[in-house]
PDB file of N, CA and C in Angstrom:
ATOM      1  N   UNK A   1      99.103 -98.740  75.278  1.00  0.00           N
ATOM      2  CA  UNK A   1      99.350 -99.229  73.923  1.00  0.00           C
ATOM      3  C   UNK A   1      99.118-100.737  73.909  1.00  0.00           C
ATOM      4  N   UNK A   2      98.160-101.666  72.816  1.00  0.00           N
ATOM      5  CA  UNK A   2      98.442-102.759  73.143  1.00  0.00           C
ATOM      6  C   UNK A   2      99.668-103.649  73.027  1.00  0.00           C
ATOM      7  N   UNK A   3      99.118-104.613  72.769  1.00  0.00           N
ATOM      8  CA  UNK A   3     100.450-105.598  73.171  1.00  0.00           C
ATOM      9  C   UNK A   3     101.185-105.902  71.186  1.00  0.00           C
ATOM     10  N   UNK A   4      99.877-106.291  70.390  1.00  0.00           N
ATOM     11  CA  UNK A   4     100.231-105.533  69.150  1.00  0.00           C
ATOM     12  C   UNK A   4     101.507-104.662  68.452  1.00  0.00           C
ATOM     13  N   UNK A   5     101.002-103.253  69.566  1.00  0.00           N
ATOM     14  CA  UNK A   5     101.738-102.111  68.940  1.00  0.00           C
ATOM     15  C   UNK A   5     102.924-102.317  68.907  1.00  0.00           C
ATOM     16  N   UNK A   6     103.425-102.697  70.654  1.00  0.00           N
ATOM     17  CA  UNK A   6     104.569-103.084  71.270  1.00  0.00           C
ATOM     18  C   UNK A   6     105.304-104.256  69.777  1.00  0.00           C
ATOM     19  N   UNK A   7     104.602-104.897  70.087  1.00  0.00           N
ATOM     20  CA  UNK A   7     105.414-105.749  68.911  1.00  0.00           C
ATOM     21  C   UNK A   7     105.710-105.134  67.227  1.00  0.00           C
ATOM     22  N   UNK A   8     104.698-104.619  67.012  1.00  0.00           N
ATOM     23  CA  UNK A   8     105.136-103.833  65.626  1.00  0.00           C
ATOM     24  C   UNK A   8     106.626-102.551  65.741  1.00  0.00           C
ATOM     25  N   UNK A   9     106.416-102.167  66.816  1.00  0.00           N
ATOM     26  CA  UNK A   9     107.821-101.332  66.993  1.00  0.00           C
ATOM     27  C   UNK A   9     109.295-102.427  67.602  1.00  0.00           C
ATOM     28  N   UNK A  10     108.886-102.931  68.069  1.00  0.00           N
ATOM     29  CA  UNK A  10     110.557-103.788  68.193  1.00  0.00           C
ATOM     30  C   UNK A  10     110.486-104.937  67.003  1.00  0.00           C
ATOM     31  N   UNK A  11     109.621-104.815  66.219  1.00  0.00           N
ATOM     32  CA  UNK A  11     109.864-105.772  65.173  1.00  0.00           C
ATOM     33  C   UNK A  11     110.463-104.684  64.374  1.00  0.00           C
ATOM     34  N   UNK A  12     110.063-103.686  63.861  1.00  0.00           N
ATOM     35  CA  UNK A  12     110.691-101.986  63.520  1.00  0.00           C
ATOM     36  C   UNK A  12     112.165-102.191  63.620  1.00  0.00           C
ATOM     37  N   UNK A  13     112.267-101.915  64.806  1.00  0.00           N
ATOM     38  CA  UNK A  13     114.011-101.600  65.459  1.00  0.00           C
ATOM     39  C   UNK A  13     114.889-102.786  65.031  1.00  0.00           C
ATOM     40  N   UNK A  14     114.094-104.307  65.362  1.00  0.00           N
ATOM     41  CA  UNK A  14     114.775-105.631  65.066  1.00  0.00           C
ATOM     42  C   UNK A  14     115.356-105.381  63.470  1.00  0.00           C
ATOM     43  N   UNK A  15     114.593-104.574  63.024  1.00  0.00           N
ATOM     44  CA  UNK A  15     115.093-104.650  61.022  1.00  0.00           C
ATOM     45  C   UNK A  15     115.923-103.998  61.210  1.00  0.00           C
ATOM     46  N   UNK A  16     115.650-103.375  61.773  1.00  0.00           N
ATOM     47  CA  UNK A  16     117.000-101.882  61.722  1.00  0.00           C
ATOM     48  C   UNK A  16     117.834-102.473  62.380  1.00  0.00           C
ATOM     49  N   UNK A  17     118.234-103.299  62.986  1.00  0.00           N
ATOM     50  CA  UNK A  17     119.622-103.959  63.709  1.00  0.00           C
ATOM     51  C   UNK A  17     119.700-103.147  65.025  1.00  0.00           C
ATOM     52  N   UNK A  18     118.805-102.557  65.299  1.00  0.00           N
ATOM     53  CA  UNK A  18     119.035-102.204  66.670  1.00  0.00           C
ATOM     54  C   UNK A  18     118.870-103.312  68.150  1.00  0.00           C
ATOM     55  N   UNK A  19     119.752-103.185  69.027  1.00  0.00           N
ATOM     56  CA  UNK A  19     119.908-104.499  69.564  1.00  0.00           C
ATOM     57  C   UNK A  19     118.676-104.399  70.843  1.00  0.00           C
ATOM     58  N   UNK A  20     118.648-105.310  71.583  1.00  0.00           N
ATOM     59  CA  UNK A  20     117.488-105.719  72.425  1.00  0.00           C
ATOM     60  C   UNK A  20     117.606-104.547  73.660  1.00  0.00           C
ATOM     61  N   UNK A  21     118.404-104.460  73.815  1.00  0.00           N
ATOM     62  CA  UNK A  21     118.993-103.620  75.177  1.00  0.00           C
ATOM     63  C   UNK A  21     118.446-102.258  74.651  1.00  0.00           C
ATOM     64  N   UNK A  22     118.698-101.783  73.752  1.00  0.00           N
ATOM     65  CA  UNK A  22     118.495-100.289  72.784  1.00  0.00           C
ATOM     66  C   UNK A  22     117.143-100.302  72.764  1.00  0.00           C
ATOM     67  N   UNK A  23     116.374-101.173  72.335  1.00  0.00           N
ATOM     68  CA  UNK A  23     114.859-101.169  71.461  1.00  0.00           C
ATOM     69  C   UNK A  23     114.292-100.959  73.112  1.00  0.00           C
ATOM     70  N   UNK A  24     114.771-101.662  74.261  1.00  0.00           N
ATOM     71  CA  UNK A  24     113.904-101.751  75.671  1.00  0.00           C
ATOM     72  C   UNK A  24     113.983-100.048  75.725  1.00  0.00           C
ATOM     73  N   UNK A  25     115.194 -99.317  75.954  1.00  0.00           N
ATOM     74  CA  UNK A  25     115.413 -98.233  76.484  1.00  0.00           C
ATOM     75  C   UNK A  25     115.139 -96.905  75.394  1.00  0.00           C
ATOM     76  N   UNK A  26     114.395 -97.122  74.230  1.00  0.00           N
ATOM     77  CA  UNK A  26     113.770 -96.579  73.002  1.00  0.00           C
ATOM     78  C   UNK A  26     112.348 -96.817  74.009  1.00  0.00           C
ATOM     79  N   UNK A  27     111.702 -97.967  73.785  1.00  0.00           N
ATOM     80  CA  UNK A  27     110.355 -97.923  74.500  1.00  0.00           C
ATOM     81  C   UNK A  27     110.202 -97.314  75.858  1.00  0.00           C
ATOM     82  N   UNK A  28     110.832 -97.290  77.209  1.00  0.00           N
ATOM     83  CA  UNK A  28     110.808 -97.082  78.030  1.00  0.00           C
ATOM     84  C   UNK A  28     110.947 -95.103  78.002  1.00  0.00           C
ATOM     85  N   UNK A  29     111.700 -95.009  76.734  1.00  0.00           N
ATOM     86  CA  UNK A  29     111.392 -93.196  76.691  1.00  0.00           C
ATOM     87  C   UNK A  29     110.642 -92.417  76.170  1.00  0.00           C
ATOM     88  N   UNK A  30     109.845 -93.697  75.235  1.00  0.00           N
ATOM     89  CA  UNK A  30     109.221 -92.650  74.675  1.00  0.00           C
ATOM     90  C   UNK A  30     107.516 -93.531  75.186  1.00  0.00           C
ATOM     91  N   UNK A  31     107.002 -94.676  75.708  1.00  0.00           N
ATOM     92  CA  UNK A  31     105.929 -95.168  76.593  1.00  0.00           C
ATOM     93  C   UNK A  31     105.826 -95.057  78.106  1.00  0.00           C
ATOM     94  N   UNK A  32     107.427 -94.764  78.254  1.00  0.00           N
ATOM     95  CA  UNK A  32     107.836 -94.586  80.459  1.00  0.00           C
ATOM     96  C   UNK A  32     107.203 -96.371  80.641  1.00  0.00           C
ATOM     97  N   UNK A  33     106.268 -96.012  81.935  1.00  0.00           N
ATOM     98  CA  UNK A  33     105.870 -97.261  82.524  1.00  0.00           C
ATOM     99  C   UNK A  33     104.925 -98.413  82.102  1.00  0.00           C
ATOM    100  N   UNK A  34     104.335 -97.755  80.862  1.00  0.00           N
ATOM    101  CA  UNK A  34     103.174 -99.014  80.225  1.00  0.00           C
ATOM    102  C   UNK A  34     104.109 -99.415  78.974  1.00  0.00           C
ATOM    103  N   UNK A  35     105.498 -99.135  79.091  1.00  0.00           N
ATOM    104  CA  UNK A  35     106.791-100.014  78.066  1.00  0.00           C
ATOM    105  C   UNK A  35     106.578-102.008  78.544  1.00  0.00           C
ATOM    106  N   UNK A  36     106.982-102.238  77.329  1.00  0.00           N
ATOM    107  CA  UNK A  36     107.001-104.067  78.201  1.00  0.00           C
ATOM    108  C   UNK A  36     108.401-103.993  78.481  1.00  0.00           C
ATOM    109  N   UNK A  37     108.345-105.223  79.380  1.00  0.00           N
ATOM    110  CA  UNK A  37     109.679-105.231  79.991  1.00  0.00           C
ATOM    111  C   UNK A  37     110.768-105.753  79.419  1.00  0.00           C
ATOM    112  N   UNK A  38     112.180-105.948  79.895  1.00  0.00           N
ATOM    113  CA  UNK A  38     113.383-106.159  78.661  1.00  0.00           C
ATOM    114  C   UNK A  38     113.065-107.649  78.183  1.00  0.00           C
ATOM    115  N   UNK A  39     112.521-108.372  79.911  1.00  0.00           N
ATOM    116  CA  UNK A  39     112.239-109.701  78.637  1.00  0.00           C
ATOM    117  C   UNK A  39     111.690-110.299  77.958  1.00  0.00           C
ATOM    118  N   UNK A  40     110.274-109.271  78.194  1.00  0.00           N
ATOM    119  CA  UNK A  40     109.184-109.350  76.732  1.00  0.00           C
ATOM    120  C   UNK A  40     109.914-108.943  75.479  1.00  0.00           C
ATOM    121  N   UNK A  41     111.034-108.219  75.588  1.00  0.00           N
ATOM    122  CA  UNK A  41     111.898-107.317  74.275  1.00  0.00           C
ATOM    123  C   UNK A  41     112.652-108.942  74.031  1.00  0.00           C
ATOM    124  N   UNK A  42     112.849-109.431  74.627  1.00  0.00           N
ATOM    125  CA  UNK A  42     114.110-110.422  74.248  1.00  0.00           C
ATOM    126  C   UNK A  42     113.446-111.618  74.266  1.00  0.00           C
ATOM    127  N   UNK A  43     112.094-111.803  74.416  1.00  0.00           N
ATOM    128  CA  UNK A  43     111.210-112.711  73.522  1.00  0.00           C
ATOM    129  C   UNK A  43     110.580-112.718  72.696  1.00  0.00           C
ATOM    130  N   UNK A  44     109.862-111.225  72.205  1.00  0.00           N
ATOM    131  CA  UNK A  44     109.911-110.757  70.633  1.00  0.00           C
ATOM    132  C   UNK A  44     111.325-111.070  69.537  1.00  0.00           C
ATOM    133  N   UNK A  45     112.344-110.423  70.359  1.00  0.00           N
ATOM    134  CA  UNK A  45     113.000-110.683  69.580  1.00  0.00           C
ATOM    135  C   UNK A  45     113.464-111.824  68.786  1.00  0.00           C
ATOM    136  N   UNK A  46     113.239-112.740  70.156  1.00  0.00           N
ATOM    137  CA  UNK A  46     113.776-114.363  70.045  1.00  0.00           C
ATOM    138  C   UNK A  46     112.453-115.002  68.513  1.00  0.00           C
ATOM    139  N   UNK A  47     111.576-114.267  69.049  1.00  0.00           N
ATOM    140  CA  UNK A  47     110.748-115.376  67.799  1.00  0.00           C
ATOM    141  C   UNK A  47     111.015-114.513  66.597  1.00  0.00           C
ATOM    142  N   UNK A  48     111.120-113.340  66.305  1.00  0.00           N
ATOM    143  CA  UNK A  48     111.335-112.873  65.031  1.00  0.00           C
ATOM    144  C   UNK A  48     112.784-113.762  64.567  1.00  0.00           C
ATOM    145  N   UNK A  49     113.940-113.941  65.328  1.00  0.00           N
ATOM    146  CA  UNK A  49     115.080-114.318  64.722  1.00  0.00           C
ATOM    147  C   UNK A  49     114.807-115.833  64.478  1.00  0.00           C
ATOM    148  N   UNK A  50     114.038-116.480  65.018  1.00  0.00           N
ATOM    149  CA  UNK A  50     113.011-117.800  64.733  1.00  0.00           C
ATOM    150  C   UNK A  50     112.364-117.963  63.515  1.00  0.00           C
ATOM    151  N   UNK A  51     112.336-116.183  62.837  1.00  0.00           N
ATOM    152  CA  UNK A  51     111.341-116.243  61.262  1.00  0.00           C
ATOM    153  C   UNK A  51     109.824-115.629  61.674  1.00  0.00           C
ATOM    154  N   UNK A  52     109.269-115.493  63.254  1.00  0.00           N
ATOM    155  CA  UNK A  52     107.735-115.264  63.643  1.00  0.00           C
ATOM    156  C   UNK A  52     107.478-114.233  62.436  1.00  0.00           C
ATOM    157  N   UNK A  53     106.632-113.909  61.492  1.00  0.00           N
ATOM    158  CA  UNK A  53     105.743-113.268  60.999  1.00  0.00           C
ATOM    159  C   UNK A  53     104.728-112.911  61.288  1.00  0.00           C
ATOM    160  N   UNK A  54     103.920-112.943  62.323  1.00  0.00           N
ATOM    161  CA  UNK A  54     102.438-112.648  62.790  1.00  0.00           C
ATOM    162  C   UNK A  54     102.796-111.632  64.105  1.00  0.00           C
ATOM    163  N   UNK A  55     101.875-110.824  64.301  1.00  0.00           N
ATOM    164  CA  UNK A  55     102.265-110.137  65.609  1.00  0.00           C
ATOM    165  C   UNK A  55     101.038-110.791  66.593  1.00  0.00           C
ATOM    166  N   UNK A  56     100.667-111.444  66.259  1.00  0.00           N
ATOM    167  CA  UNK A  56      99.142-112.219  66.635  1.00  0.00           C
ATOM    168  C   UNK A  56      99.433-113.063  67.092  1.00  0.00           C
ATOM    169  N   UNK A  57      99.167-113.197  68.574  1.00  0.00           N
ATOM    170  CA  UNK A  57      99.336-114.220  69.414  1.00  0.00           C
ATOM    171  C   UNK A  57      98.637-115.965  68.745  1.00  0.00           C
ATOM    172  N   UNK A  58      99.842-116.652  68.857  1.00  0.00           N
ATOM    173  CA  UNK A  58      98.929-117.672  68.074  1.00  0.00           C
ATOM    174  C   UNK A  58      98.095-118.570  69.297  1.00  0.00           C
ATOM    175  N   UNK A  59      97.208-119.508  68.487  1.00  0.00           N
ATOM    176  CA  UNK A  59      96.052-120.191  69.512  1.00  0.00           C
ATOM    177  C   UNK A  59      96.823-120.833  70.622  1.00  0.00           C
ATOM    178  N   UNK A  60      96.559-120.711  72.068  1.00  0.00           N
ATOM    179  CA  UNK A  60      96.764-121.796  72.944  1.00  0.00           C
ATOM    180  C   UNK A  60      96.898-123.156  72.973  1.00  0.00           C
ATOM    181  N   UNK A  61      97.785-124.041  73.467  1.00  0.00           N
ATOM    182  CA  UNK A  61      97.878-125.333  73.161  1.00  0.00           C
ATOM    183  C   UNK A  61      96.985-125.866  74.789  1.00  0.00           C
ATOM    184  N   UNK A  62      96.753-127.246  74.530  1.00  0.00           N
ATOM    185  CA  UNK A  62      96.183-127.828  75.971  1.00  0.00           C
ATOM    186  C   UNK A  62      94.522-127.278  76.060  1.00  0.00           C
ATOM    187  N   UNK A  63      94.245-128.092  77.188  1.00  0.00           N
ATOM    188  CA  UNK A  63      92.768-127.702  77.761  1.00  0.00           C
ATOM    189  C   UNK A  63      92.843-126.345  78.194  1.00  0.00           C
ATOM    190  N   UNK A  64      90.905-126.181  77.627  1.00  0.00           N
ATOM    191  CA  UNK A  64      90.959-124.521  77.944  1.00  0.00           C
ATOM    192  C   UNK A  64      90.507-124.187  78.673  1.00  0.00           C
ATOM    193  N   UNK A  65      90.913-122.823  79.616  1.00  0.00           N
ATOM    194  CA  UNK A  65      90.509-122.617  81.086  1.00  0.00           C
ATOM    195  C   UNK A  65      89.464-123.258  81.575  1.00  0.00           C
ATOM    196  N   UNK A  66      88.015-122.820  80.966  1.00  0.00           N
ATOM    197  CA  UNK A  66      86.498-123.064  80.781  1.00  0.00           C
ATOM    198  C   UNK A  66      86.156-123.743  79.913  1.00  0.00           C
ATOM    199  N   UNK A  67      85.222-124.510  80.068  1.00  0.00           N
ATOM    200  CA  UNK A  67      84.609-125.260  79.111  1.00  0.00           C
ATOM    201  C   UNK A  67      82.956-125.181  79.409  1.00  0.00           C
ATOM    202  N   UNK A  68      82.907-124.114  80.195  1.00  0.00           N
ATOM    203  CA  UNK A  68      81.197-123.990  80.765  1.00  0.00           C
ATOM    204  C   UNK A  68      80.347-123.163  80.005  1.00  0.00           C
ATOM    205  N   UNK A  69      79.645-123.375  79.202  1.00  0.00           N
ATOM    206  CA  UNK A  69      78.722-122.548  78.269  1.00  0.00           C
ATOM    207  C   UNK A  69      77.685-123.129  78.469  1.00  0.00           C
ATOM    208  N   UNK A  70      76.623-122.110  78.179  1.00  0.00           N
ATOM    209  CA  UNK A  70      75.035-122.415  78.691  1.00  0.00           C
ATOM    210  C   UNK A  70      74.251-123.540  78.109  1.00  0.00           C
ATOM    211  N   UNK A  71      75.416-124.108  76.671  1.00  0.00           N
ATOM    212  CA  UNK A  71      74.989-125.257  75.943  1.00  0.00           C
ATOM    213  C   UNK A  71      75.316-125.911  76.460  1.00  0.00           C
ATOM    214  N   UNK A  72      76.609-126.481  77.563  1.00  0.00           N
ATOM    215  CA  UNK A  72      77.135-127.733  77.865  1.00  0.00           C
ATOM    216  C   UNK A  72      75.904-127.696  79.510  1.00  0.00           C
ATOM    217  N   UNK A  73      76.208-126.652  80.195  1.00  0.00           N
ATOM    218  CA  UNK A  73      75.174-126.368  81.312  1.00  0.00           C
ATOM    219  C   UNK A  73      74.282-127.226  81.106  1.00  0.00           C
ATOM    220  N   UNK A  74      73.206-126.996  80.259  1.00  0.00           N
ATOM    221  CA  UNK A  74      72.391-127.043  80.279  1.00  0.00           C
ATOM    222  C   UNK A  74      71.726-128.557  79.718  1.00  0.00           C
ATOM    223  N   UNK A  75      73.027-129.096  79.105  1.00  0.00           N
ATOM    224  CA  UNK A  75      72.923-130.838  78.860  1.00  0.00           C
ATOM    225  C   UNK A  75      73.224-131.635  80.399  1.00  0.00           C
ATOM    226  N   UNK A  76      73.803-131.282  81.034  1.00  0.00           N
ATOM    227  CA  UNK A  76      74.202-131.299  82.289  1.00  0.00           C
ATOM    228  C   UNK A  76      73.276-132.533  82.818  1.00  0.00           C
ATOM    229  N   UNK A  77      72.123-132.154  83.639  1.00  0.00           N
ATOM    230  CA  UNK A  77      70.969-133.048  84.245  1.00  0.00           C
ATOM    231  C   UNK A  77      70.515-134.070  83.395  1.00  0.00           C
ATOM    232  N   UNK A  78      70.642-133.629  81.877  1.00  0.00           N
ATOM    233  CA  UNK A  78      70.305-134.777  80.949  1.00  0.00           C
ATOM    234  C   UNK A  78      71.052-136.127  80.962  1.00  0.00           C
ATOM    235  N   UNK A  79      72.210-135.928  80.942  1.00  0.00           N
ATOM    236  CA  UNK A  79      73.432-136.627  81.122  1.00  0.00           C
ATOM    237  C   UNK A  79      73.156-137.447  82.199  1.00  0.00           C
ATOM    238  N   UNK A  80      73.055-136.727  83.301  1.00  0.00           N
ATOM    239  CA  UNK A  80      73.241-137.469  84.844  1.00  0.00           C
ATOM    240  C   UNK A  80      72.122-138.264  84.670  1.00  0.00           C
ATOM    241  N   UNK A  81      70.992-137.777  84.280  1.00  0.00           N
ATOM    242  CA  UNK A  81      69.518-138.967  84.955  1.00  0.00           C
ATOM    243  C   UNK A  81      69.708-139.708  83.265  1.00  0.00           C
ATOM    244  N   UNK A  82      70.598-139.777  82.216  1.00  0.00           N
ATOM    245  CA  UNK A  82      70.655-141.046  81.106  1.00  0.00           C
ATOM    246  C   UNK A  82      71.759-142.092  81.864  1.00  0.00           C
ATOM    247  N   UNK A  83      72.610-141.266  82.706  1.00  0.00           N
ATOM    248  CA  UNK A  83      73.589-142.097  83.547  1.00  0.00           C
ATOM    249  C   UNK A  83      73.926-143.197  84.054  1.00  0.00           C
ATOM    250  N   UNK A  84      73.074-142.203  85.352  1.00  0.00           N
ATOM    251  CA  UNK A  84      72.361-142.731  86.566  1.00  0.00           C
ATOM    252  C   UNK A  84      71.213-143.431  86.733  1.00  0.00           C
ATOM    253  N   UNK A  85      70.149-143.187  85.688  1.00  0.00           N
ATOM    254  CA  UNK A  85      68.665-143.336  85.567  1.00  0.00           C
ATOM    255  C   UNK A  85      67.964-142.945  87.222  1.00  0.00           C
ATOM    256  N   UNK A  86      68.304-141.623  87.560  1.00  0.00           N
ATOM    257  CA  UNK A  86      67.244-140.902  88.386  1.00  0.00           C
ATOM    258  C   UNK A  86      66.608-139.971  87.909  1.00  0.00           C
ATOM    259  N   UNK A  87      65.669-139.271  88.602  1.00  0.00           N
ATOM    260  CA  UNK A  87      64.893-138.454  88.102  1.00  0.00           C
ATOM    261  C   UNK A  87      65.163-137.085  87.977  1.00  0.00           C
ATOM    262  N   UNK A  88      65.070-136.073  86.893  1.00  0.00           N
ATOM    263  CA  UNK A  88      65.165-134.632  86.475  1.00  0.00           C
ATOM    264  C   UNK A  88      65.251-133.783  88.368  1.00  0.00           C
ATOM    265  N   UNK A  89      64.346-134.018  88.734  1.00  0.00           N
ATOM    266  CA  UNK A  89      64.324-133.641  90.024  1.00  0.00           C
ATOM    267  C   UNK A  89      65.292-133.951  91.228  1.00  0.00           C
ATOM    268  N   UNK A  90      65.516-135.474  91.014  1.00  0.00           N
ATOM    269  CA  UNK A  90      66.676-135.451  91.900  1.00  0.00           C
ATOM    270  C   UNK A  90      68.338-135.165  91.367  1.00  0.00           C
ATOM    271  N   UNK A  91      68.223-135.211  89.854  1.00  0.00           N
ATOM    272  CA  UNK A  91      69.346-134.578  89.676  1.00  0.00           C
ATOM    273  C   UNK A  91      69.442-133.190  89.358  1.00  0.00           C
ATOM    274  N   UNK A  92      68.410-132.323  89.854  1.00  0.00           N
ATOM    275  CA  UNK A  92      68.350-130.924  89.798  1.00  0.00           C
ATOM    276  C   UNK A  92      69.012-130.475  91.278  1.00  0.00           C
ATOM    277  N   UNK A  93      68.592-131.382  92.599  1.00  0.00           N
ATOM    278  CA  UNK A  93      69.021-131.206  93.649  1.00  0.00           C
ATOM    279  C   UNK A  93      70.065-131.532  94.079  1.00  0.00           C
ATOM    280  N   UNK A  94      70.622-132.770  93.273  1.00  0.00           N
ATOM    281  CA  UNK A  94      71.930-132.776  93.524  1.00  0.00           C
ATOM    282  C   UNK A  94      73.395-131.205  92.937  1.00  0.00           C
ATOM    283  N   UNK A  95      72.675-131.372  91.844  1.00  0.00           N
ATOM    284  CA  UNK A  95      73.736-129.983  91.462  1.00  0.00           C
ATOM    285  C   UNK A  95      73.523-128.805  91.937  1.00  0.00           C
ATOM    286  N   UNK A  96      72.421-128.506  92.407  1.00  0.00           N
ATOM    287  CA  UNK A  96      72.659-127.285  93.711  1.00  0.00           C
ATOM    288  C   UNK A  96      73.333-127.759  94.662  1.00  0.00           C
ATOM    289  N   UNK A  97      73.262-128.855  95.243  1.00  0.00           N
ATOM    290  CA  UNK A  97      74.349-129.036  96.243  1.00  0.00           C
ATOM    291  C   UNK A  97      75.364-128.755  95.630  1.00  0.00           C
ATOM    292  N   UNK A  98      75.838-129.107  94.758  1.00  0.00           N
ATOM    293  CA  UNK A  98      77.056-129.232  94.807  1.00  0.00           C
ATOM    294  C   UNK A  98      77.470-127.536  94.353  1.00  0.00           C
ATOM    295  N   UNK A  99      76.460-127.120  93.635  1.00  0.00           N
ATOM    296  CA  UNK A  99      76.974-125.887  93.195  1.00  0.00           C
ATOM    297  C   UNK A  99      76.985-124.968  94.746  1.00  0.00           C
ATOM    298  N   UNK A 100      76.757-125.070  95.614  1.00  0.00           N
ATOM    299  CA  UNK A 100      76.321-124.512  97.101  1.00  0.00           C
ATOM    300  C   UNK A 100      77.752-124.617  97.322  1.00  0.00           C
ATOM    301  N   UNK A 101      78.465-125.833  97.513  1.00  0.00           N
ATOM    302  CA  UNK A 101      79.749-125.973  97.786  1.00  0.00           C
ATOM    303  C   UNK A 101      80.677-125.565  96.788  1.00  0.00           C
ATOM    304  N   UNK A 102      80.820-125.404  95.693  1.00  0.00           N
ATOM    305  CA  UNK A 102      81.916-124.449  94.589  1.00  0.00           C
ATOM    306  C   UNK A 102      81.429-123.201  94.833  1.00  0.00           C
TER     307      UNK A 102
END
């Protein structure tokens, strides 16, 4: 079930006043082992009593994992030899090195 669903049913139970402990052991009988755990239940819960309205994970804060796309790639060597002022060629060989070693 996704992670979604999970939240649309203990947001369910949360209206109904059913308490955190109840809503875990409701999921766990009627999902068994792909249930989330009590303290995913008691951090749903925590943001609904916060007011959360969305079951939608909101955007990430901070730098993002990757920032490597075939557009930034590929400005890459341009960058280095406007830099540096060497040549396409020697900064083609330098980033295989280095990519050899990552």
């Amino acid at each position: 079930m996704e992670k979604i669903m999970y939240g649309a049913v203990i947001e369910f139970l949360f209206l109904e006043s059913v308490k955190s402990k109840q809503t875990h052991e409701q999921l766990l009988k009627v999902y068994k082992d792909s249930s989330p755990s009590l303290t995913t239940v008691y951090d749903w819960v925590a943001e609904l009593k916060r007011g959360r309205t969305s079951l939608v994970d909101d955007p990430q804060k901070g730098r993002p994992k990757s920032a490597s796309t075939p557009e930034i790639i590929s400005k890459i060597p341009d960058e280095i030899v406007d830099s540096v002022h060497i040549s396409h060629g020697t900064a083609h060989n330098i980033l295989s090195e280095i990519k050899k070693i990552l």
